[in-house]
PDB file of N, CA and C in Angstrom:
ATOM      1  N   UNK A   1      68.232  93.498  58.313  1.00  0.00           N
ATOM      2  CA  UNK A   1      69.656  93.631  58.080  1.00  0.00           C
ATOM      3  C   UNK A   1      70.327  92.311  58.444  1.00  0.00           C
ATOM      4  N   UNK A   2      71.384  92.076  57.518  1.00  0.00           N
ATOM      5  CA  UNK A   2      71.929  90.398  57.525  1.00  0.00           C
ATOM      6  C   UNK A   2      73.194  90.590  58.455  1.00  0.00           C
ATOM      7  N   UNK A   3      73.774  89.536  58.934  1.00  0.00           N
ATOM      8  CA  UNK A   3      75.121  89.402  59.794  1.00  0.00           C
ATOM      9  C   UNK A   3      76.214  90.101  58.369  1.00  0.00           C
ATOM     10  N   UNK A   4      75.622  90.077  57.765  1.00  0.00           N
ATOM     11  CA  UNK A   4      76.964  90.129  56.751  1.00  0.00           C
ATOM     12  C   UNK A   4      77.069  91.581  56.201  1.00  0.00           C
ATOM     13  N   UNK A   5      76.006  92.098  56.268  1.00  0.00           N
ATOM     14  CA  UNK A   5      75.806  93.732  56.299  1.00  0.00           C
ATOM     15  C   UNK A   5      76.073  94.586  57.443  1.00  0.00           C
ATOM     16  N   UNK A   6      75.953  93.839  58.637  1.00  0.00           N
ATOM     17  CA  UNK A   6      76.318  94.001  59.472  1.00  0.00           C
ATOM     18  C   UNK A   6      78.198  94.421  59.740  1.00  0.00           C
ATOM     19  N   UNK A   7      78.363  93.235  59.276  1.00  0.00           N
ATOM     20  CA  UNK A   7      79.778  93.288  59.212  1.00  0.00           C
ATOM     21  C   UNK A   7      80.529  94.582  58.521  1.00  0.00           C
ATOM     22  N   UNK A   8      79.877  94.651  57.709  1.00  0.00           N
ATOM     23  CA  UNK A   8      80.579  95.541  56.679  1.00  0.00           C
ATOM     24  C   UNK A   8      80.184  97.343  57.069  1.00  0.00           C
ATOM     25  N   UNK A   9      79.564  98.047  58.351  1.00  0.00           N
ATOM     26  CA  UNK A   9      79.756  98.927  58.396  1.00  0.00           C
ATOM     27  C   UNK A   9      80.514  99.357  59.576  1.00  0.00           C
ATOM     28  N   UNK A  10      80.574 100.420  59.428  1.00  0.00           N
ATOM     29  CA  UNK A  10      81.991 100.995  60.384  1.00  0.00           C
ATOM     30  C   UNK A  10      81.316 100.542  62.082  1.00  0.00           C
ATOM     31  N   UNK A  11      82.779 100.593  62.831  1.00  0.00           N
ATOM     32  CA  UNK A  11      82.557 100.516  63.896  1.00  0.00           C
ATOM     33  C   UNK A  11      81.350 101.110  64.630  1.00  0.00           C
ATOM     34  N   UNK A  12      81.697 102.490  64.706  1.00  0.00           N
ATOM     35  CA  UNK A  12      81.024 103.243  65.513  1.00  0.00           C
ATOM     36  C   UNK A  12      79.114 102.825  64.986  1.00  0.00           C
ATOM     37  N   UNK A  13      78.705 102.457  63.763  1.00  0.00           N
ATOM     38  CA  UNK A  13      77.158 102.098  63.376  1.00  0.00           C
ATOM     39  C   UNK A  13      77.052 100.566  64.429  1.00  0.00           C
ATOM     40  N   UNK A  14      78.236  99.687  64.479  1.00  0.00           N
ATOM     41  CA  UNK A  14      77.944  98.590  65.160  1.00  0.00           C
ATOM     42  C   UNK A  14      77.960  98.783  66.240  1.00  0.00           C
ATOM     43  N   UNK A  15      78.179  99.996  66.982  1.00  0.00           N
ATOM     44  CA  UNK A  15      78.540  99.928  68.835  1.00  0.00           C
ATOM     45  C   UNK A  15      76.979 100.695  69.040  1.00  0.00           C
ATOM     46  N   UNK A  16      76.478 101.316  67.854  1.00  0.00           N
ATOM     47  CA  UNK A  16      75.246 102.083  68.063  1.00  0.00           C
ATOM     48  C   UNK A  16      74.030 100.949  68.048  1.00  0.00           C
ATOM     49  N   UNK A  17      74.582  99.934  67.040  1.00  0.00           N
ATOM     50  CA  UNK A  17      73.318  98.668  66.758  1.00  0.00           C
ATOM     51  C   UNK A  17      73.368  97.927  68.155  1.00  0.00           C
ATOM     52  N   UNK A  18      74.339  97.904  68.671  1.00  0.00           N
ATOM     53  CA  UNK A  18      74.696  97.354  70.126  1.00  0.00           C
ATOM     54  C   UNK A  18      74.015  97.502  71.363  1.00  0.00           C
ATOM     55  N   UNK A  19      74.249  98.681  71.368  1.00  0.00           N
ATOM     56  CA  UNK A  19      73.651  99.711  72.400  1.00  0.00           C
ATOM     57  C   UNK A  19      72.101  99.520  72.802  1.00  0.00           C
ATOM     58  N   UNK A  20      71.441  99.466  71.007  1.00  0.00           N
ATOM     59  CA  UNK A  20      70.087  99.039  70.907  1.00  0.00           C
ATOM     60  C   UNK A  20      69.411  98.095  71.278  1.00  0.00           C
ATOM     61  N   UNK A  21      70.081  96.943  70.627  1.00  0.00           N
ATOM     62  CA  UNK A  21      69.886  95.669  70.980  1.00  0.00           C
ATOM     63  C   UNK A  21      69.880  95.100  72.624  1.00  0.00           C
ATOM     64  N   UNK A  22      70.950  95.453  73.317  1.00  0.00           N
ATOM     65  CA  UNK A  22      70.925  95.583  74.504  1.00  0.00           C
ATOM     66  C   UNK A  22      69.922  96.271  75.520  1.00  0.00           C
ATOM     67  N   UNK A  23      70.003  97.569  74.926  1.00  0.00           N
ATOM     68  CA  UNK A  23      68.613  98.062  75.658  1.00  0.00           C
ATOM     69  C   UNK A  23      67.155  97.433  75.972  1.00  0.00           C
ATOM     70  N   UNK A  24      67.472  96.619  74.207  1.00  0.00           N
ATOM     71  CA  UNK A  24      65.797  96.290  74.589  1.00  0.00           C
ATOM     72  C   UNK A  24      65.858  94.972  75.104  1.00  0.00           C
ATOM     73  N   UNK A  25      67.035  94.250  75.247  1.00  0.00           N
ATOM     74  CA  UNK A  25      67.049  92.886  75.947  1.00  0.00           C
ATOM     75  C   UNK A  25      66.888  93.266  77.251  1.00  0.00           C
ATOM     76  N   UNK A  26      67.584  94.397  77.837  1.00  0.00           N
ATOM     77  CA  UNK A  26      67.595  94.526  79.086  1.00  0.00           C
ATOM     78  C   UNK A  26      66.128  94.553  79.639  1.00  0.00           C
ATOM     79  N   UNK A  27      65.512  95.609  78.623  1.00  0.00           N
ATOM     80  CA  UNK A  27      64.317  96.558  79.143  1.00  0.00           C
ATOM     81  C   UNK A  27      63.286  95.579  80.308  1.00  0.00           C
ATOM     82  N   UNK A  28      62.032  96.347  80.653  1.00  0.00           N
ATOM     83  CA  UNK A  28      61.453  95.447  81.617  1.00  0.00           C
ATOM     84  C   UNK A  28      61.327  94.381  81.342  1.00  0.00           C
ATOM     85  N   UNK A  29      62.099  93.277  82.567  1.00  0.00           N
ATOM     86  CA  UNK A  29      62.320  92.561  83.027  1.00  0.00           C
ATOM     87  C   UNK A  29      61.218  91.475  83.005  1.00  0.00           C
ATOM     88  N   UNK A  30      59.935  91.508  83.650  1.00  0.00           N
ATOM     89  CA  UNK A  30      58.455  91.364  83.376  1.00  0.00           C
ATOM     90  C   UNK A  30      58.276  90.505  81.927  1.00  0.00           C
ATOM     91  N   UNK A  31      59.270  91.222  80.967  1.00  0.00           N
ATOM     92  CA  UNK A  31      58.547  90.138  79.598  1.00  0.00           C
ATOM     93  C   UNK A  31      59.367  89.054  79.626  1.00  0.00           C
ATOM     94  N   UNK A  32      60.112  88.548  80.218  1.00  0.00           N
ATOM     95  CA  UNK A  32      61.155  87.934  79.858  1.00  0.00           C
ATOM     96  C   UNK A  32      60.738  86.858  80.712  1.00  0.00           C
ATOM     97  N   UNK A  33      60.374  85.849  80.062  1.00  0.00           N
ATOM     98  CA  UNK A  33      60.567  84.589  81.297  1.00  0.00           C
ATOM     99  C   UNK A  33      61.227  83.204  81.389  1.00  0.00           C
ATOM    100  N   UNK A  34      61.734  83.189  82.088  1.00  0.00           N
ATOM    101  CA  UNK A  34      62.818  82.186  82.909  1.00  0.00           C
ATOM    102  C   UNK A  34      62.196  81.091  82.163  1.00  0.00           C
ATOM    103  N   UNK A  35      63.218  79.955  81.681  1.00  0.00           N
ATOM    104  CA  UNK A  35      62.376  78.743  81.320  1.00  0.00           C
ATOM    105  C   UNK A  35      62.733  77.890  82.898  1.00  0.00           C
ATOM    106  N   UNK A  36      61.900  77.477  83.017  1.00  0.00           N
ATOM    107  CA  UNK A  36      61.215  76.119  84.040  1.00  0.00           C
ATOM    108  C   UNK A  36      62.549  75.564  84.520  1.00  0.00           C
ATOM    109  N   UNK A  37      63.609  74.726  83.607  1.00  0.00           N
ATOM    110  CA  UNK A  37      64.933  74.552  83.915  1.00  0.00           C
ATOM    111  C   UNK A  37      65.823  75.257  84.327  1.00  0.00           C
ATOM    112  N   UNK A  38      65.588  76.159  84.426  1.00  0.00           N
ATOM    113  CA  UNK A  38      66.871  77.469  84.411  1.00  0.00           C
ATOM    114  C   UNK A  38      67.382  76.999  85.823  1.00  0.00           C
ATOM    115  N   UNK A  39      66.204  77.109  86.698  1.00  0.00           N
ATOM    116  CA  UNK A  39      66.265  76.899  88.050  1.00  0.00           C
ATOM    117  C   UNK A  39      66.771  75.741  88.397  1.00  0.00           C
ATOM    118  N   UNK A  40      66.376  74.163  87.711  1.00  0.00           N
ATOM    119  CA  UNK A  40      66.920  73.113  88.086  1.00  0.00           C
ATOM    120  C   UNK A  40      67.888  73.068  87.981  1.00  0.00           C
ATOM    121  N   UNK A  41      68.698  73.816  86.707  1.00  0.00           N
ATOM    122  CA  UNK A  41      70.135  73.587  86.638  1.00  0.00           C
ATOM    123  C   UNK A  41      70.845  74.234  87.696  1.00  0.00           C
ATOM    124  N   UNK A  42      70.600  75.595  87.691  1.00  0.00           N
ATOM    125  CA  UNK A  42      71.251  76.612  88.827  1.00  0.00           C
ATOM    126  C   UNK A  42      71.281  75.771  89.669  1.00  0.00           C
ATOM    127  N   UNK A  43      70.354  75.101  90.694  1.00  0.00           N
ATOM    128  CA  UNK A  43      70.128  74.067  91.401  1.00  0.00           C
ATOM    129  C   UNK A  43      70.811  73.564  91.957  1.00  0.00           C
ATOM    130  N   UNK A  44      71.511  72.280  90.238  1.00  0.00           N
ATOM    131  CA  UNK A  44      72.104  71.159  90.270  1.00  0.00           C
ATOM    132  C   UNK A  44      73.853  71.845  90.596  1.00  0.00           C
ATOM    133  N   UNK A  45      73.919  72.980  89.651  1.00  0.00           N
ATOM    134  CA  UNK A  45      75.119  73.474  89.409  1.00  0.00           C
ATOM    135  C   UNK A  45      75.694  73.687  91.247  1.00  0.00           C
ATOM    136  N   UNK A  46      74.935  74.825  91.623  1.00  0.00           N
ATOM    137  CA  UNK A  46      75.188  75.192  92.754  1.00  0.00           C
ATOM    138  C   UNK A  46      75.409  73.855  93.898  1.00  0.00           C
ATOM    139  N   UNK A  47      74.758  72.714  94.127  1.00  0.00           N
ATOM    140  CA  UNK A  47      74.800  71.628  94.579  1.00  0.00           C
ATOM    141  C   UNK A  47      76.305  71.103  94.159  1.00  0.00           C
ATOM    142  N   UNK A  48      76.638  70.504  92.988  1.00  0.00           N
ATOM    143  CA  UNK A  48      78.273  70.021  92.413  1.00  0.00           C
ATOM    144  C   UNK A  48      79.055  70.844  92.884  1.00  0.00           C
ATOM    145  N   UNK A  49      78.842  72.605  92.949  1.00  0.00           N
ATOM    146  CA  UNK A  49      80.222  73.005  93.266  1.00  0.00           C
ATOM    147  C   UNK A  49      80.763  73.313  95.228  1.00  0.00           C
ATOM    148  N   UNK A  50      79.305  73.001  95.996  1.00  0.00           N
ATOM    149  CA  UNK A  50      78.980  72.656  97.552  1.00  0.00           C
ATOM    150  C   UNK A  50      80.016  71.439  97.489  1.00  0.00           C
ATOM    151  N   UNK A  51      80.265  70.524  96.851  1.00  0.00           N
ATOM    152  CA  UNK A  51      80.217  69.632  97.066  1.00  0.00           C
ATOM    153  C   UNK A  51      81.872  69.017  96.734  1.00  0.00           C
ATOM    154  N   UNK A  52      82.428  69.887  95.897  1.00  0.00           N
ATOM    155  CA  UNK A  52      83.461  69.934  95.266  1.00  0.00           C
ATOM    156  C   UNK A  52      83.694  69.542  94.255  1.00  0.00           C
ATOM    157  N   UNK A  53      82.627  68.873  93.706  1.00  0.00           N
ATOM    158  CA  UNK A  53      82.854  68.384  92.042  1.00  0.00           C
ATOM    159  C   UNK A  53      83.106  69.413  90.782  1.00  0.00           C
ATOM    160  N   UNK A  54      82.991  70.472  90.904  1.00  0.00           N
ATOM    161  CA  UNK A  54      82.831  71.433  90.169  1.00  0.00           C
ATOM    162  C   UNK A  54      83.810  72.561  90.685  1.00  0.00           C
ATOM    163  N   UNK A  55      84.277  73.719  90.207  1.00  0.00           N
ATOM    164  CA  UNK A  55      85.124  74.844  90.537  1.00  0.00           C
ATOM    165  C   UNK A  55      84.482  76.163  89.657  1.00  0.00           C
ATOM    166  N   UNK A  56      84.743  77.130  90.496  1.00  0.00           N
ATOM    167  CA  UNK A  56      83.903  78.732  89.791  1.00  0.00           C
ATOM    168  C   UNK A  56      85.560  79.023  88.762  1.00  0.00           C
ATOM    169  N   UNK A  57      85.208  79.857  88.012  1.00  0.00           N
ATOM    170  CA  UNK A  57      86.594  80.346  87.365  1.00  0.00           C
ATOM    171  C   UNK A  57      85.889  81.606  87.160  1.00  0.00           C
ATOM    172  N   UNK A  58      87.111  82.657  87.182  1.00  0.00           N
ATOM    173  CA  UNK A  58      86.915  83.349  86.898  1.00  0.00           C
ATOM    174  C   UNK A  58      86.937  83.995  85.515  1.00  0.00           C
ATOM    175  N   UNK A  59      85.515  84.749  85.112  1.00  0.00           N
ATOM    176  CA  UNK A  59      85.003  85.297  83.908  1.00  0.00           C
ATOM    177  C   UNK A  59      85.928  85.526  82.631  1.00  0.00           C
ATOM    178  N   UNK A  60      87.084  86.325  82.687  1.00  0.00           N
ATOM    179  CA  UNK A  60      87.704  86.393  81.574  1.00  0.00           C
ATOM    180  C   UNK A  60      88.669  85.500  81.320  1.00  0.00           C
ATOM    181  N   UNK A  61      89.142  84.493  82.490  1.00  0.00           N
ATOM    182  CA  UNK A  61      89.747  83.324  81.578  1.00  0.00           C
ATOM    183  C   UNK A  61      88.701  82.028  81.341  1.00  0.00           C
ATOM    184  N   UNK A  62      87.194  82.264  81.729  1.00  0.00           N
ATOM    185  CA  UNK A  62      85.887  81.764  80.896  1.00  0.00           C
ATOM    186  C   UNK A  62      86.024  82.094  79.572  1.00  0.00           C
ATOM    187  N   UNK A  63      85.763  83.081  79.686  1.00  0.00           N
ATOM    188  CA  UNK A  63      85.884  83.644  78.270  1.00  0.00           C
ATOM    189  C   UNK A  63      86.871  83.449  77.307  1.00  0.00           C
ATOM    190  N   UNK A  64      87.820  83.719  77.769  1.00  0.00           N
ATOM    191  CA  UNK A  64      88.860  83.434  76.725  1.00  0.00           C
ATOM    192  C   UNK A  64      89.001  81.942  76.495  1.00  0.00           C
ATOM    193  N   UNK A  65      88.695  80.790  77.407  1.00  0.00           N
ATOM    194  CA  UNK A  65      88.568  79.491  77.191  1.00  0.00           C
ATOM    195  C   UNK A  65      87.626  79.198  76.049  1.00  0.00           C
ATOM    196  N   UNK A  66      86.674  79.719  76.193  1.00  0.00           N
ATOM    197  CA  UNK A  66      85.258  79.512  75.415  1.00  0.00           C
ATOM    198  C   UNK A  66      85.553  79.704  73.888  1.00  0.00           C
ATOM    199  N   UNK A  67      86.249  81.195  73.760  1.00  0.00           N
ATOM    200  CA  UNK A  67      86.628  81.687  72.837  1.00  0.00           C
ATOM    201  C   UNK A  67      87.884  80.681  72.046  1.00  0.00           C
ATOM    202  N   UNK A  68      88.814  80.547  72.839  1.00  0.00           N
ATOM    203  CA  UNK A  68      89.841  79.407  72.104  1.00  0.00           C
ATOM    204  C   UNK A  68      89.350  77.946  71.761  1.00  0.00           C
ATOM    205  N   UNK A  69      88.323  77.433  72.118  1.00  0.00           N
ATOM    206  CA  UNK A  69      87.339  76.574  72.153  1.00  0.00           C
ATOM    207  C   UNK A  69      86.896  76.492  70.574  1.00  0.00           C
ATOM    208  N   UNK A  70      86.525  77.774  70.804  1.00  0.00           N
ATOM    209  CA  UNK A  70      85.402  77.937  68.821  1.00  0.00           C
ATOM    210  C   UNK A  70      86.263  78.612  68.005  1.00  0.00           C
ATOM    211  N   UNK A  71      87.218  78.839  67.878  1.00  0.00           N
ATOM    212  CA  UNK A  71      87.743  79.165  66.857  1.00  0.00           C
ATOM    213  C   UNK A  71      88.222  78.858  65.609  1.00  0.00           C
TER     214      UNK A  71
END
């Protein structure tokens, strides 16, 4: 099924394709593995914001930044 077929059915089929998709991203944990960097960055990140170079924000005006970003 294409993004574009996607698009085109009703809500409630996309919150169900959702649901799915999620599940199985979530599911055991075990298959999923971390790439090698993940950690260096977390790392580096966590280090810049010790330090003050960096600031946490909070999630939904992340989001909505991100979002006004790509539009």
């Amino acid at each position: 099924m294409s993004i574009a077929e996607i698009r085109q059915l009703p809500q409630k089929e996309k919150f169900l394709i959702m649901e799915a998709l999620w599940s199985d991203l979530i599911s055991p944990e075990e298959n999923f593995e971390t790439p090698s960097w993940h950690a260096l960055e977390l790392q580096k990140t966590e280090q810049e914001l010790k330090q003050g170079l960096i600031q946490s924000m909070d999630w939904d005006l992340a989001k909505n930044t991100l979002l006004k970003r790509f539009e």
